[in-house]
Protein backbone atom coordinates (compact mmCIF):
# COMPACT_ATOMS: atom_id res chain seq x y z
CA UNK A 1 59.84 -8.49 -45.22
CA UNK A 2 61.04 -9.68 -41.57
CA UNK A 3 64.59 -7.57 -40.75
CA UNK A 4 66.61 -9.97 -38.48
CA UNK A 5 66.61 -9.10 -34.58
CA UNK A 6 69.96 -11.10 -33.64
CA UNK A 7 68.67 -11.20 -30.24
CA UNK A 8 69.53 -14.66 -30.30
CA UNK A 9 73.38 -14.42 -29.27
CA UNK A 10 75.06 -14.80 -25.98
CA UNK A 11 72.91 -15.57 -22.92
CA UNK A 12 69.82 -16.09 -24.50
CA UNK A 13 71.43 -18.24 -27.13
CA UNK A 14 73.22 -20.36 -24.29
CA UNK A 15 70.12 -20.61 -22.47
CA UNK A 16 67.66 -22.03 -25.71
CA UNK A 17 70.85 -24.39 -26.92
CA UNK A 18 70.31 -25.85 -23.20
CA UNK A 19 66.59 -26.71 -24.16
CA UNK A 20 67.77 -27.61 -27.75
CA UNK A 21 70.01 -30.51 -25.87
CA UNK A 22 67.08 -31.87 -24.48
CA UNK A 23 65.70 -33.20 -27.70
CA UNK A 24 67.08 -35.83 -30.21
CA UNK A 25 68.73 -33.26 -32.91
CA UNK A 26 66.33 -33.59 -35.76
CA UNK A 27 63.55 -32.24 -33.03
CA UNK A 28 64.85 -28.51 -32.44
CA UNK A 29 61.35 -27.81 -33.12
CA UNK A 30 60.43 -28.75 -28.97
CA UNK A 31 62.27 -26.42 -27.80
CA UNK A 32 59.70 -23.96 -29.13
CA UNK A 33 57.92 -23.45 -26.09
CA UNK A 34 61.19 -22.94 -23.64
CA UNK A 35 62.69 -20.55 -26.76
CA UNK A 36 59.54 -18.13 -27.13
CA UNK A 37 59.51 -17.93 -23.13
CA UNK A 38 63.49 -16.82 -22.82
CA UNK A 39 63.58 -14.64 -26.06
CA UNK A 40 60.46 -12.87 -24.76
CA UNK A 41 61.71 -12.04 -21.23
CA UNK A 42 65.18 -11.15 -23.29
CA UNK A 43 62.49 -8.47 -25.28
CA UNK A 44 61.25 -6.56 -22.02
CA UNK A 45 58.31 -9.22 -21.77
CA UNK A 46 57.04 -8.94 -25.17
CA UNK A 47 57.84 -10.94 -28.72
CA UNK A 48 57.22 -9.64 -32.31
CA UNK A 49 56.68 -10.97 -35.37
CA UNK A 50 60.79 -10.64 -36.44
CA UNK A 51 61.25 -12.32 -32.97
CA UNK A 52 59.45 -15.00 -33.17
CA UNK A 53 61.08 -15.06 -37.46
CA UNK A 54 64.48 -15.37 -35.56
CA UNK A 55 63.63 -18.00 -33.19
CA UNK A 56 62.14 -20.19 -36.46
CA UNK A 57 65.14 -19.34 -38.61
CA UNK A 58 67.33 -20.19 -35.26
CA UNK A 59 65.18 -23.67 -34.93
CA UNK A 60 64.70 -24.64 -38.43
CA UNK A 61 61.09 -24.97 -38.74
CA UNK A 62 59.04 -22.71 -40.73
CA UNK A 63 57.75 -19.61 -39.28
CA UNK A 64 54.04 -20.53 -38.79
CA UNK A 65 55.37 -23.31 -36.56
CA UNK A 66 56.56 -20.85 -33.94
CA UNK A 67 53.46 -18.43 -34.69
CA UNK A 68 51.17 -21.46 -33.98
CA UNK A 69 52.31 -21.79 -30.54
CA UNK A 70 52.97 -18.21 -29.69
CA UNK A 71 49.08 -17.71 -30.52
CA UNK A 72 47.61 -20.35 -29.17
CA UNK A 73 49.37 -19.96 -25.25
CA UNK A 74 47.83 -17.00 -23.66
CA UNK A 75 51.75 -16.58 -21.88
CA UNK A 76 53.09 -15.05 -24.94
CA UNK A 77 52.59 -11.35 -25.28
CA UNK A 78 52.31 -9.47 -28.53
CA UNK A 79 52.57 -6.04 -27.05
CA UNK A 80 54.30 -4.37 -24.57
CA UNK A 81 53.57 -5.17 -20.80
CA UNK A 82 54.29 -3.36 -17.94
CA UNK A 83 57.51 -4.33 -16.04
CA UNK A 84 55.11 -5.52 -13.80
CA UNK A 85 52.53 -8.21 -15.95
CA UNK A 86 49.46 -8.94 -13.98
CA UNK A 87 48.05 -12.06 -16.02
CA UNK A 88 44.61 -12.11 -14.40
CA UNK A 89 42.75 -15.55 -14.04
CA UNK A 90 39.69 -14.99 -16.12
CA UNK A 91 38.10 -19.05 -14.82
CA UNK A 92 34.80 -20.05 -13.78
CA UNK A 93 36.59 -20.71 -10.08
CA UNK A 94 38.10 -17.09 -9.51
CA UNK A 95 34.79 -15.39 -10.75
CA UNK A 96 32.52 -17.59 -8.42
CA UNK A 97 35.25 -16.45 -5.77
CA UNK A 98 35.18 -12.72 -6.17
CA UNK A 99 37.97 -12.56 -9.18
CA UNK A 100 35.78 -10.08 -11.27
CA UNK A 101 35.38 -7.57 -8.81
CA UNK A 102 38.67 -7.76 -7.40
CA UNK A 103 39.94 -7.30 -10.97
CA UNK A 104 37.68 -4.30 -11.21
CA UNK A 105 39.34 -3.00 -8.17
CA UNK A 106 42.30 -3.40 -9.65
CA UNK A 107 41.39 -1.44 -12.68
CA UNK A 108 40.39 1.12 -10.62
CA UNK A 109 43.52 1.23 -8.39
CA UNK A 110 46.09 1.18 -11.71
CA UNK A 111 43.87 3.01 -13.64
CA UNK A 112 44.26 0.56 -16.97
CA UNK A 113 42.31 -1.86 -18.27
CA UNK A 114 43.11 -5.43 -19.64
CA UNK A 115 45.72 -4.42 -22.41
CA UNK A 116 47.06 -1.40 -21.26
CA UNK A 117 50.07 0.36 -19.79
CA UNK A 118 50.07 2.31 -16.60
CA UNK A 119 51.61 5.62 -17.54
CA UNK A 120 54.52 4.85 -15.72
CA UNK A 121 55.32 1.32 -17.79
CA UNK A 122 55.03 0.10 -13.82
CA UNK A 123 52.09 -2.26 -14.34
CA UNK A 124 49.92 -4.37 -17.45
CA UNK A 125 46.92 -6.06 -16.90
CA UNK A 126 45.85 -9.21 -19.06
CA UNK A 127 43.08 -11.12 -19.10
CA UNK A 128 44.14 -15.28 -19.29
CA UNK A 129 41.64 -17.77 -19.27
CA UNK A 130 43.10 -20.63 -16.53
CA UNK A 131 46.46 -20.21 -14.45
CA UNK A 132 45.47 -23.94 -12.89
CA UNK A 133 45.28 -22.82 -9.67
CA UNK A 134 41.46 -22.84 -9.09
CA UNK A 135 42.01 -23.78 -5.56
CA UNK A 136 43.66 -20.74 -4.49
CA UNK A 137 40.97 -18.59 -6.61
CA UNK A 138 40.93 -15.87 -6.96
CA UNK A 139 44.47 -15.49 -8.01
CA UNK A 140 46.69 -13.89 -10.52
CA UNK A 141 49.86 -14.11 -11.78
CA UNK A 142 52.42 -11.36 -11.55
CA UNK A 143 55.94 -12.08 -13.52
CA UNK A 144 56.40 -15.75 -12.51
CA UNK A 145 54.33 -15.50 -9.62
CA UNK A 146 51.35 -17.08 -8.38
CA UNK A 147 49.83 -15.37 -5.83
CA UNK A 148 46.44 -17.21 -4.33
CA UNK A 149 43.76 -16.23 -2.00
CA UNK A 150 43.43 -12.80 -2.98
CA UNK A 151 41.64 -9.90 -0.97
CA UNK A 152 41.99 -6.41 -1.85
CA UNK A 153 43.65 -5.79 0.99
CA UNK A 154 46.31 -8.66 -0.14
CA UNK A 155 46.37 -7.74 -3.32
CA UNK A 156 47.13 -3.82 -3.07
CA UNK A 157 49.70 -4.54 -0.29
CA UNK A 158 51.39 -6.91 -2.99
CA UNK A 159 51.42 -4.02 -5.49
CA UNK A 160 52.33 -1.47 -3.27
CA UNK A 161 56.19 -4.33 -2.68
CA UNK A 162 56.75 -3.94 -6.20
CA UNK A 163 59.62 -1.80 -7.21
């Protein structure tokens, strides 16, 4: 059994009731997308399986409603990320560009691979299939960042501006 979160309150409740107006009232259930996105950034960058209860509870709609969407965007994490998230573009464009050895580089650089945790919670890498930006590839996405073109050189000086 679930045990209730109530990270749904305050701020993050003001800001998911201002996606909830957006919709006729007997369709909370759109706001799904906009509600997984703010209670996961609430979470550290992460959701859980009593989050994602709360948000369906908070909605109306059963649980596997919000579970269906949560699983099928690659944007929802179900693990801790770094405070940095690196969502690497995994596309046919970026890896005819270079994207698979620059991720390797990458790798290297952090020392993680896709789905880990530097030791210093600094920096996550995932692995996301399309970021539709295929003509800046390669490119990755760090927080709500795109950043396009990438060289090492562009890349490492991009990591070494993050606090």
């Amino acid at each position: 059994m679930s045990t209730k979160t109530n990270i749904i309150q305050g701020d993050v409740k003001k800001r998911i009731d201002t996606w909830i107006a957006n919709y006729p009232a007997d369709q909370r259930q759109s706001a799904t997308m906009p509600a997984l996105r703010i209670v996961q950034e609430a979470n550290g960058g992460s959701l859980t399986n009593e989050l994602m209860d709360e948000i369906a509870e908070y909605l109306g709609v059963a649980p596997i409603a919000v579970y269906e969407v949560a699983t099928f965007y690659g944007n929802y994490n179900h693990k801790p990320v770094g405070r940095h998230s690196i969502n690497w573009c995994n596309s046919i464009s970026c890896y005819l560009r270079g994207g698979e050895e620059l991720r390797v580089k990458l790798q290297d650089k952090l020392g993680v691979k896709p789905g880990e945790i530097t030791a210093d919670g600094k920096f996550s890498i995932k692995k996301v299939e399309c970021l539709g930006a295929c003509g800046g590839a390669p490119m990755c996405q760090i927080g709500k960042q795109y950043h396009e073109h990438l060289t090492e050189e562009k890349l490492f000086k991009i990591l070494d501006e993050l606090e």
